[in-house]
Protein backbone atom coordinates (compact mmCIF):
# COMPACT_ATOMS: atom_id res chain seq x y z
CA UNK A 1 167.89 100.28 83.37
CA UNK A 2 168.67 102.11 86.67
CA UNK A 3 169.97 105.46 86.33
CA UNK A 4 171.68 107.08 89.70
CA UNK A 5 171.64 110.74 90.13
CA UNK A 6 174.48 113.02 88.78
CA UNK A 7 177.11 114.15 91.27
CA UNK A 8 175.11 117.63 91.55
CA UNK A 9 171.69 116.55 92.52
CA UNK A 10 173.15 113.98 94.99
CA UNK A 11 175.05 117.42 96.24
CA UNK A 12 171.53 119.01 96.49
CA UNK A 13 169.59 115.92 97.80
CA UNK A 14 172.50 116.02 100.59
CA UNK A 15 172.55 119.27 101.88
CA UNK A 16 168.73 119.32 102.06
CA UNK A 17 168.96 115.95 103.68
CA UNK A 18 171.07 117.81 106.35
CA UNK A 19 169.29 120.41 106.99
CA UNK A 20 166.34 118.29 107.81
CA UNK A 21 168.39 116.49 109.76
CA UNK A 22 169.27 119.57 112.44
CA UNK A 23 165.27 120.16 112.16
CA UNK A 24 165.23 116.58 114.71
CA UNK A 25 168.40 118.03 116.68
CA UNK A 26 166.42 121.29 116.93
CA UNK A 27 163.23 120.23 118.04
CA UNK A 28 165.45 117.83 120.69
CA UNK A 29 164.62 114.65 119.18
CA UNK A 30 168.07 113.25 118.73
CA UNK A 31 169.07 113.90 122.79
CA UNK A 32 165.81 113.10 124.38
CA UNK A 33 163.11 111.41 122.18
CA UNK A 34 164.15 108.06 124.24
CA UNK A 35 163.00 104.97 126.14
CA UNK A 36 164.88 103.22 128.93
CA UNK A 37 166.03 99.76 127.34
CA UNK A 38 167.45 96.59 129.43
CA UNK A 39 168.83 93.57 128.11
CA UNK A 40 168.72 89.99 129.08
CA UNK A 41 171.98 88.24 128.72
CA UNK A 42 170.75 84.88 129.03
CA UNK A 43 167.82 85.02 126.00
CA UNK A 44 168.85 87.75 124.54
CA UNK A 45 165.53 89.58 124.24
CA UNK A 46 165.13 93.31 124.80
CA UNK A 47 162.73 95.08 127.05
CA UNK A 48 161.42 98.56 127.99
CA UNK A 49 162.39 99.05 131.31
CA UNK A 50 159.98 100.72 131.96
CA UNK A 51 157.37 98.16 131.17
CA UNK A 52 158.56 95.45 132.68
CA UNK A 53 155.81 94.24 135.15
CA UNK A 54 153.11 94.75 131.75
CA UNK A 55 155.55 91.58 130.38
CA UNK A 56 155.79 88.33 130.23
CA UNK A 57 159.54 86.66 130.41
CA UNK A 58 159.71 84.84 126.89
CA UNK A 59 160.86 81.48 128.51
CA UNK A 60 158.74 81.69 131.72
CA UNK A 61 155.51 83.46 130.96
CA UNK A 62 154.08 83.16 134.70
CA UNK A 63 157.14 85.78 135.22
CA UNK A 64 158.10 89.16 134.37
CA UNK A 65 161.19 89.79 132.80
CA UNK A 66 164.24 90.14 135.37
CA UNK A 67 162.14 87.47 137.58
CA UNK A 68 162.97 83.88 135.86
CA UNK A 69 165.03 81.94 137.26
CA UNK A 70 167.59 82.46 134.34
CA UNK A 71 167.12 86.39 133.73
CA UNK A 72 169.79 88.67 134.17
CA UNK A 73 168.56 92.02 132.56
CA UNK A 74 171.48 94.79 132.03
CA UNK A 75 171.62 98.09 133.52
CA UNK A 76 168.33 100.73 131.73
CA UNK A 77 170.61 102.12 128.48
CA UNK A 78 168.91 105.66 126.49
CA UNK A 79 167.56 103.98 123.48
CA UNK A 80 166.40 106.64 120.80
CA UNK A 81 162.61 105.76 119.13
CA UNK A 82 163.38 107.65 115.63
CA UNK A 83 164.02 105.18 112.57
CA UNK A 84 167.18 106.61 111.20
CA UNK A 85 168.73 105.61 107.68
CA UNK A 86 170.54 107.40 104.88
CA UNK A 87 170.23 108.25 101.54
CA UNK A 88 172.01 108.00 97.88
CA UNK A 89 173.50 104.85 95.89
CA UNK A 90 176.13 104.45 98.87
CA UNK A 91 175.97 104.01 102.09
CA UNK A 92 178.90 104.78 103.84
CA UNK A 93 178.57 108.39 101.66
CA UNK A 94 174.73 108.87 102.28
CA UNK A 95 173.24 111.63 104.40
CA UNK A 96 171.56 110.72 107.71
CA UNK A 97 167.74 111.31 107.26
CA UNK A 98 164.66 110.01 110.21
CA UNK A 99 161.49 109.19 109.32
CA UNK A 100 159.40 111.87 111.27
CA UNK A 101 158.46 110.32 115.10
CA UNK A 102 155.32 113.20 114.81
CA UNK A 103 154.05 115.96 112.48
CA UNK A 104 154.52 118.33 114.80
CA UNK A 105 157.93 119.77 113.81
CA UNK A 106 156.94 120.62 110.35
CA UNK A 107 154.23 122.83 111.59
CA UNK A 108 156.57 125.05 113.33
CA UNK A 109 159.25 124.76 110.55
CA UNK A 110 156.12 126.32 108.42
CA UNK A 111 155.03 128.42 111.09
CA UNK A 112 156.44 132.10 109.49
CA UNK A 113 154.65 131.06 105.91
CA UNK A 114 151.45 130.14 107.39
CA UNK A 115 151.24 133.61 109.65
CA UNK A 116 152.07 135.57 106.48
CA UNK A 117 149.56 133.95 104.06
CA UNK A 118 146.73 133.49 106.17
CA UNK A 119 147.27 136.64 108.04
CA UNK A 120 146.03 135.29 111.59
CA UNK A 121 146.52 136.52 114.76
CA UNK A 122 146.89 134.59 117.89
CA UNK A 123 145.27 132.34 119.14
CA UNK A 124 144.88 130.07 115.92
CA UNK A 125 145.59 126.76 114.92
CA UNK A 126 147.51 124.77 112.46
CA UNK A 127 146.27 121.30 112.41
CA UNK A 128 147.58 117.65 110.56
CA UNK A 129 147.00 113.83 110.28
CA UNK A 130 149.52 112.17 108.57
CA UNK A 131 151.68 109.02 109.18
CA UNK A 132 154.54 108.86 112.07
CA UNK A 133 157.12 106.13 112.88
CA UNK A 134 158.36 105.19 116.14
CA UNK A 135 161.32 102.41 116.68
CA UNK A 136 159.10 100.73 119.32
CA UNK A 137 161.12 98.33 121.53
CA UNK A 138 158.11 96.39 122.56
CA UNK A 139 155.14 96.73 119.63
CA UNK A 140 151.99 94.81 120.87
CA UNK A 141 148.18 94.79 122.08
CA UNK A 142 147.14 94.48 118.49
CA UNK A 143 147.56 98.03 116.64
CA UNK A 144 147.76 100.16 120.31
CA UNK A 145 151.20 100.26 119.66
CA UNK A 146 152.77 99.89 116.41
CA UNK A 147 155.91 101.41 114.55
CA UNK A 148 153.90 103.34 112.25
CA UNK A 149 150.44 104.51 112.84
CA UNK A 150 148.35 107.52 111.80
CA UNK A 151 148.63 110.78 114.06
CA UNK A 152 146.41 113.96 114.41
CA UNK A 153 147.96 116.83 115.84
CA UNK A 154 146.92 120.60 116.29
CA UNK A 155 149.18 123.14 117.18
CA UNK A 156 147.38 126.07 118.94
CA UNK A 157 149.23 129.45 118.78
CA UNK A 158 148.80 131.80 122.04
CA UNK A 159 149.84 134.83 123.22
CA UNK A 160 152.43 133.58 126.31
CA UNK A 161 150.10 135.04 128.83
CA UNK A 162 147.42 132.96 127.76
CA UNK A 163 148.90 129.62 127.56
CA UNK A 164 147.39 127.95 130.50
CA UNK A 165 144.01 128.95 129.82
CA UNK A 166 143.54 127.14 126.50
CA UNK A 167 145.94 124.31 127.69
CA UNK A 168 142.65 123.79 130.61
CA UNK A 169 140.29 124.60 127.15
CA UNK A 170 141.85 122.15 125.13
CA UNK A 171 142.10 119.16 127.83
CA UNK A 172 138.31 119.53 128.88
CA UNK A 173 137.05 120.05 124.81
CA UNK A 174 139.56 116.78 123.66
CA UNK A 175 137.68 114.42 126.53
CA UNK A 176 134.14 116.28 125.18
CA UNK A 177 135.08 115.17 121.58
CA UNK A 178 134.97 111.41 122.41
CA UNK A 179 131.90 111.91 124.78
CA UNK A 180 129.95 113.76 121.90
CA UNK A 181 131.48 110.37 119.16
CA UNK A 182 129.64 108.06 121.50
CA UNK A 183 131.91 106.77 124.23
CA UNK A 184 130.83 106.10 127.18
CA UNK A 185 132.20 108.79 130.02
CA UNK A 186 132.84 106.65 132.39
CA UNK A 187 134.95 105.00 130.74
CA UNK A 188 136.98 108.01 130.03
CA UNK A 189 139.69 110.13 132.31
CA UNK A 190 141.73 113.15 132.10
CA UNK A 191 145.02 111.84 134.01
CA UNK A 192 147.56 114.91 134.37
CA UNK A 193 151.26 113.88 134.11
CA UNK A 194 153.56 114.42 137.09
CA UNK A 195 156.67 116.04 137.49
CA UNK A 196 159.02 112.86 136.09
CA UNK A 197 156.99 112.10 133.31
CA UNK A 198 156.87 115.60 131.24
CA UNK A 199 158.61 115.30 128.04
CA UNK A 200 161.69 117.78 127.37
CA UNK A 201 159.40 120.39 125.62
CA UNK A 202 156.11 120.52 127.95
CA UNK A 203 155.37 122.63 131.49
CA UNK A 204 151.84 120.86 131.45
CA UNK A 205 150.57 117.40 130.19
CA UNK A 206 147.48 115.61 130.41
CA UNK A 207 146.16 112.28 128.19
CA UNK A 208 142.98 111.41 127.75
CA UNK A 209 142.55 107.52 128.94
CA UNK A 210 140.11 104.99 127.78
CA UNK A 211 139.35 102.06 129.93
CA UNK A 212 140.22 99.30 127.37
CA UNK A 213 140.17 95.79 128.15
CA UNK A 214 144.01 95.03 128.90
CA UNK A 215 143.50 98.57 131.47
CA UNK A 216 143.66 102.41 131.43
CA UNK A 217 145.78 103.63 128.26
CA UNK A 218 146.36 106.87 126.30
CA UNK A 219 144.23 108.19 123.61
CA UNK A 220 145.60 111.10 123.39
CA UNK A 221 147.69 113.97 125.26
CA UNK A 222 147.85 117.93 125.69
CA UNK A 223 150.59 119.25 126.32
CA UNK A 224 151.37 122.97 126.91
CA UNK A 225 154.61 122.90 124.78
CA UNK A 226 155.61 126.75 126.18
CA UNK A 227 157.51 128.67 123.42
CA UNK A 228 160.38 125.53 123.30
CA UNK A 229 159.62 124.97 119.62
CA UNK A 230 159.57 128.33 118.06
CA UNK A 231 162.84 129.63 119.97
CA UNK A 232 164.44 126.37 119.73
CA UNK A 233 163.97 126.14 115.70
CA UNK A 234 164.77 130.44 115.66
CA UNK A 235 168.15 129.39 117.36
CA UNK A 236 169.02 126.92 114.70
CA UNK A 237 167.35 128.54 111.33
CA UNK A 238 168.82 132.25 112.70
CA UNK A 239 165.37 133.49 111.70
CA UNK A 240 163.12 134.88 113.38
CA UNK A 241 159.60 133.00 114.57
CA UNK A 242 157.54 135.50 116.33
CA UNK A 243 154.47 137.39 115.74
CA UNK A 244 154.20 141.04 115.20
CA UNK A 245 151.21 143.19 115.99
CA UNK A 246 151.39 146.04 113.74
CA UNK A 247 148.25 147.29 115.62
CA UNK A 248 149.92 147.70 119.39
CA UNK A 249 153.19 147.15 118.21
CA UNK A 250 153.98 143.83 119.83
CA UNK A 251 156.38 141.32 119.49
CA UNK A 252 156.66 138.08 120.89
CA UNK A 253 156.91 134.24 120.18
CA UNK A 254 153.95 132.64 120.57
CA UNK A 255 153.19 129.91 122.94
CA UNK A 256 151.77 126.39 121.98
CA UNK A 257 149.06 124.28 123.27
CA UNK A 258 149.24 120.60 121.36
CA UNK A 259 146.69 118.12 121.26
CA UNK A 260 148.31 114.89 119.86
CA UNK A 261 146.33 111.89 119.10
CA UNK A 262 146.60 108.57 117.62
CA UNK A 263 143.97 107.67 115.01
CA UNK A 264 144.47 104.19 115.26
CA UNK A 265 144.02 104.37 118.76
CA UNK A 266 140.83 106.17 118.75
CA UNK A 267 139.58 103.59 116.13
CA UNK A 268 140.22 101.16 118.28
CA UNK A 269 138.22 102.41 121.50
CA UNK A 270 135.36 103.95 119.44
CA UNK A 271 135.21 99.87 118.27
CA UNK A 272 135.34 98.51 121.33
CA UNK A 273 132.86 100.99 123.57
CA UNK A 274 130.09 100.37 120.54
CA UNK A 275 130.87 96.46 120.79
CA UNK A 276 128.12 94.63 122.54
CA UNK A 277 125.90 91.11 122.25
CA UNK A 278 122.45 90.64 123.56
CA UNK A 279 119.19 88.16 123.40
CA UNK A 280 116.56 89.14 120.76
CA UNK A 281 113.80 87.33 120.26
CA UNK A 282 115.73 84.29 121.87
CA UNK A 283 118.48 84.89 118.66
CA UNK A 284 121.63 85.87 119.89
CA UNK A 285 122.70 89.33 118.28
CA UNK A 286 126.01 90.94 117.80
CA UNK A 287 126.15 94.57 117.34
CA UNK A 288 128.35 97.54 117.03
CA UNK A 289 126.51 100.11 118.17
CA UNK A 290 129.30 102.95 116.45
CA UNK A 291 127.84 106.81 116.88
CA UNK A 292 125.82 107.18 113.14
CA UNK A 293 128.27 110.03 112.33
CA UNK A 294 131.13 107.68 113.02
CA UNK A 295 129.33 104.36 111.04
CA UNK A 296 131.04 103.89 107.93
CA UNK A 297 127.18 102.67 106.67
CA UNK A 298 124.79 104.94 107.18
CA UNK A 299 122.24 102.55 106.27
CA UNK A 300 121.44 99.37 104.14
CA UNK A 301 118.58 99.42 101.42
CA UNK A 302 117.05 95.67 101.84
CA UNK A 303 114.24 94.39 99.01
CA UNK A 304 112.10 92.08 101.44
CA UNK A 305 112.44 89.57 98.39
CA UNK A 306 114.07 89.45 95.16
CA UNK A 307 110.85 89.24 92.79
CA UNK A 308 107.58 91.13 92.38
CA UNK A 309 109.01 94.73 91.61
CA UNK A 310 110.80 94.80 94.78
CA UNK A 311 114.34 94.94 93.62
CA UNK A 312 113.62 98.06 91.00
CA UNK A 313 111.70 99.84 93.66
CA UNK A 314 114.85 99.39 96.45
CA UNK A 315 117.28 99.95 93.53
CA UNK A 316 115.47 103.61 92.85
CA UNK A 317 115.69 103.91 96.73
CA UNK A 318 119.06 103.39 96.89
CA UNK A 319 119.95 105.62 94.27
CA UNK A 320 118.19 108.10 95.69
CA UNK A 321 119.74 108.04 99.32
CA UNK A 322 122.99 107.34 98.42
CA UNK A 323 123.22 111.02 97.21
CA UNK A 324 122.77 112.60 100.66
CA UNK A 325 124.01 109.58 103.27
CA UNK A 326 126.77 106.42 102.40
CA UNK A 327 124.60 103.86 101.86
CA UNK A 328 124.31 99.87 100.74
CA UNK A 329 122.14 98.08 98.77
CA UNK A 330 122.01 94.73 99.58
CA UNK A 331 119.49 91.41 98.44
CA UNK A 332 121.53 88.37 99.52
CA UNK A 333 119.94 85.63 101.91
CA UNK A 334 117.38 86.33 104.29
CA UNK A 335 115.77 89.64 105.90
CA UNK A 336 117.00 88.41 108.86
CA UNK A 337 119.83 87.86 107.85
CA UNK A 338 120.69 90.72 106.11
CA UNK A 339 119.86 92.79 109.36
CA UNK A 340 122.25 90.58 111.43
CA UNK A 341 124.73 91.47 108.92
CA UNK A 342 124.32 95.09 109.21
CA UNK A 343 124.33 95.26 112.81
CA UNK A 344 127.57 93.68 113.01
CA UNK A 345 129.48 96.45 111.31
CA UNK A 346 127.42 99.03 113.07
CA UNK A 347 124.86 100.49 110.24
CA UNK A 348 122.00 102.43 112.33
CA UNK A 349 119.26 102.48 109.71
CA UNK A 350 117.78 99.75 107.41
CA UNK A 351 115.12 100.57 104.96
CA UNK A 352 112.91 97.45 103.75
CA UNK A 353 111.05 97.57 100.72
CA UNK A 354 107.83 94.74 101.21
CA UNK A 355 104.81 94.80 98.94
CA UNK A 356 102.85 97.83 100.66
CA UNK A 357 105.64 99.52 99.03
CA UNK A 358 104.18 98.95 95.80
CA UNK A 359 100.86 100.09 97.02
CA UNK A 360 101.76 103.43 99.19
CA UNK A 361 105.27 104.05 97.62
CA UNK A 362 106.24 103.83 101.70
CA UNK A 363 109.17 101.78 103.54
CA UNK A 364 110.02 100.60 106.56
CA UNK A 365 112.35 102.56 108.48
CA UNK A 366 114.46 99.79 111.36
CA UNK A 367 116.12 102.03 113.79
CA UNK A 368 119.67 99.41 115.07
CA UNK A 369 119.67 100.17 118.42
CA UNK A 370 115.99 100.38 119.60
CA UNK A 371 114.80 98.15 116.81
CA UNK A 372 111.63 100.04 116.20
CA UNK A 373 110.66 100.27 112.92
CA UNK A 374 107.88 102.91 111.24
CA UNK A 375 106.86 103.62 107.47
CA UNK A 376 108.31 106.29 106.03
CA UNK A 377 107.34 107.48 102.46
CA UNK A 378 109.87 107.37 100.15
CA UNK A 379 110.11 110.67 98.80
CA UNK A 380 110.78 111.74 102.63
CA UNK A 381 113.04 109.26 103.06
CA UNK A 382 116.66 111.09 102.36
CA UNK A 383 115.42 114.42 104.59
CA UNK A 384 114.22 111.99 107.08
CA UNK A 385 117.91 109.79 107.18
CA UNK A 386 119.90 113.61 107.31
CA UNK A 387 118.19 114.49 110.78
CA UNK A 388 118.57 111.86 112.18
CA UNK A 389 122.27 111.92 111.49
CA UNK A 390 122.17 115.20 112.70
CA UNK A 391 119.87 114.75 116.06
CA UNK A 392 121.83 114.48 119.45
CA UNK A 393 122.87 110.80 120.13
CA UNK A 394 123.85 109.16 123.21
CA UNK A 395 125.06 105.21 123.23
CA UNK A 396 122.14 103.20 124.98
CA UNK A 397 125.16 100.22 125.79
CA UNK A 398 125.39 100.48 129.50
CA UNK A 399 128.69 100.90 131.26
């Protein structure tokens, strides 16, 4: 049977609910965390307005909407992207509570607790991934934009006087972090934002772009956030967030560099950059060629056949490798095959276990990109698989 809450902890569950609420009006959410939003009066459907020439008018797709014949799109309205709802048994007396739009805020809510136990000075970071929900008026282009997704943020603490030197650190060491994952640079660009495009809380904003298929979009953005979140949650909370130097004996509130990316995003161009298809052997072959650090296989274990002692040797193999690297073990269908397989979800190694493995307790080692292949002995096989995940690689797909 359901049992409700007694009139006390709702009491409790209510003020807290409240207080998280003014973290949102704090951090500016609930006045500025908005898109422009048009209506059309004749179908009904809602757009961004700002979007409008990236879609298609839902009775005349050769058209944008405001351009069919029928359209007649209202004036741009402020439409707020936070999910808001309440809580309790009632409605109408629930407290207003958002799901979060970004981790962000609870990082500087923490802020003071963090300085204290860890006892850091500035510059340091405080970093997160964890789920955020936006009330997207136009969700598409598969998961690029959904209304929940996974978000890593890091919020770098500065003194103020230092602010735009790690906001240039952080934009040139966020496009290195892709480049040094595998993706191609070319098909990467720092874009800075102009003056009508800075958010509420930033002096300085740049997003890393990947060239996807549909176009140029955002993987990511820096922003150099200033001191607005620490003196805008001080204002509200009446308590003080600002670092002391009991050293020099100075006080200030630090400034914040913020590099905020989408995880699903990233996925999603570290999956298409490794995609390619080429000719081998006169076979067609599909291939993900994902950085090894980034494969979620680090490589397969294949018996050349499934008789003759060549199973129990690849099974001790596999147990043996599957300590140090993630690794599969697999004895279905053809060699072939089985390669195909693997180079489809982007494994860069494949060990084969053939009769000379009976004779020399050696393997053959297929590399998934060049496709060479050399015996290895098995008790060198492990160390061997670690350096190479650890050796300097660069993506041999051309641009």
């Amino acid at each position: 049977m359901a049992q409700t809450a007694d009139p006390v902890t709702m009491e409790k569950i209510t003020a807290l609910c409240k207080r998280r609420a003014r973290v949102w009006e704090a951090s500016g959410h609930l006045e500025s965390f908005t898109d422009p939003l048009v209506d059309c009066r004749h179908c009904g459907q809602r757009f961004r307005a700002d979007h409008l020439q990236d879609l298609e008018c839902p009775e005349k797709p050769s058209k944008h909407p405001g351009e069919g014949p029928n359209c007649d799109l209202t004036e741009a309205r402020a439409f707020n992207l936070m999910f808001e709802t309440t809580i309790g048994p009632v409605k109408e007396q629930g407290a207003t509570i958002f799901l979060r739009p970004e981790t962000a805020q609870g990082i500087f809510v923490d802020f003071p607790q963090v300085l204290q136990t860890s006892r850091k000075k500035p510059p340091f970071g405080i970093a997160q991934v964890g789920k955020a929900f936006r009330n997207e008026i136009t969700p598409g282009n598969f998961i690029f934009r959904t209304r929940e997704f996974e978000q890593m943020e890091l919020e770098w603490f500065v003194p103020p006087g230092e602010a735009e030197r790690w906001f240039e650190y952080w934009t040139e060491e966020r496009l290195r972090w892709y480049v040094d994952l595998g993706i191609r640079s070319d098909h990467l660009q720092l874009r800075p934002h102009g003056p009508d495009e800075l958010s509420h809380y930033s002096s300085q904003t740049s997003d890393v772009e990947y060239l996807f298929p549909i176009g140029w979009s955002e993987l990511e953005g820096i922003a150099n956030r200033g001191d607005y979140d620490l003196r805008r949650h001080a204002e509200f909370s009446g308590k003080k967030l600002e670092y002391f130097d009991s050293a020099t004996g100075e006080r200030y509130v630090p400034h914040v560099v913020e590099p905020s990316a989408g995880a699903d995003r990233a996925t999603l161009a570290f999956m298409v950059d490794a995609y390619d298809e080429e000719e081998v052997e006169g076979e067609p072959r599909t291939v993900l060629r994902l950085h090894p650090r980034l494969a979620p296989i680090k490589v397969a274990v294949l018996p050349l056949v499934r008789k003759d002692g060549l199973p129990e040797i690849a099974q001790r193999v596999y147990q043996d490798v599957r300590r140090r690297v993630q690794a599969e073990y697999d004895e279905g269908g053809s060699i072939g095959r089985r390669y195909r397989r693997q180079d489809e979800i982007g494994t860069p190694w494949g060990v084969t276990i053939d009769h000379q493995s009976t004779q020399d307790e050696t393997v053959t080692l297929r590399d998934r990109d060049s496709l060479q292949q050399e015996r290895v002995p098995i008790a060198e096989l492990a160390g061997e698989l670690e350096r190479r995940l650890d050796a300097d690689w660069t993506t041999p797909k051309s641009g």
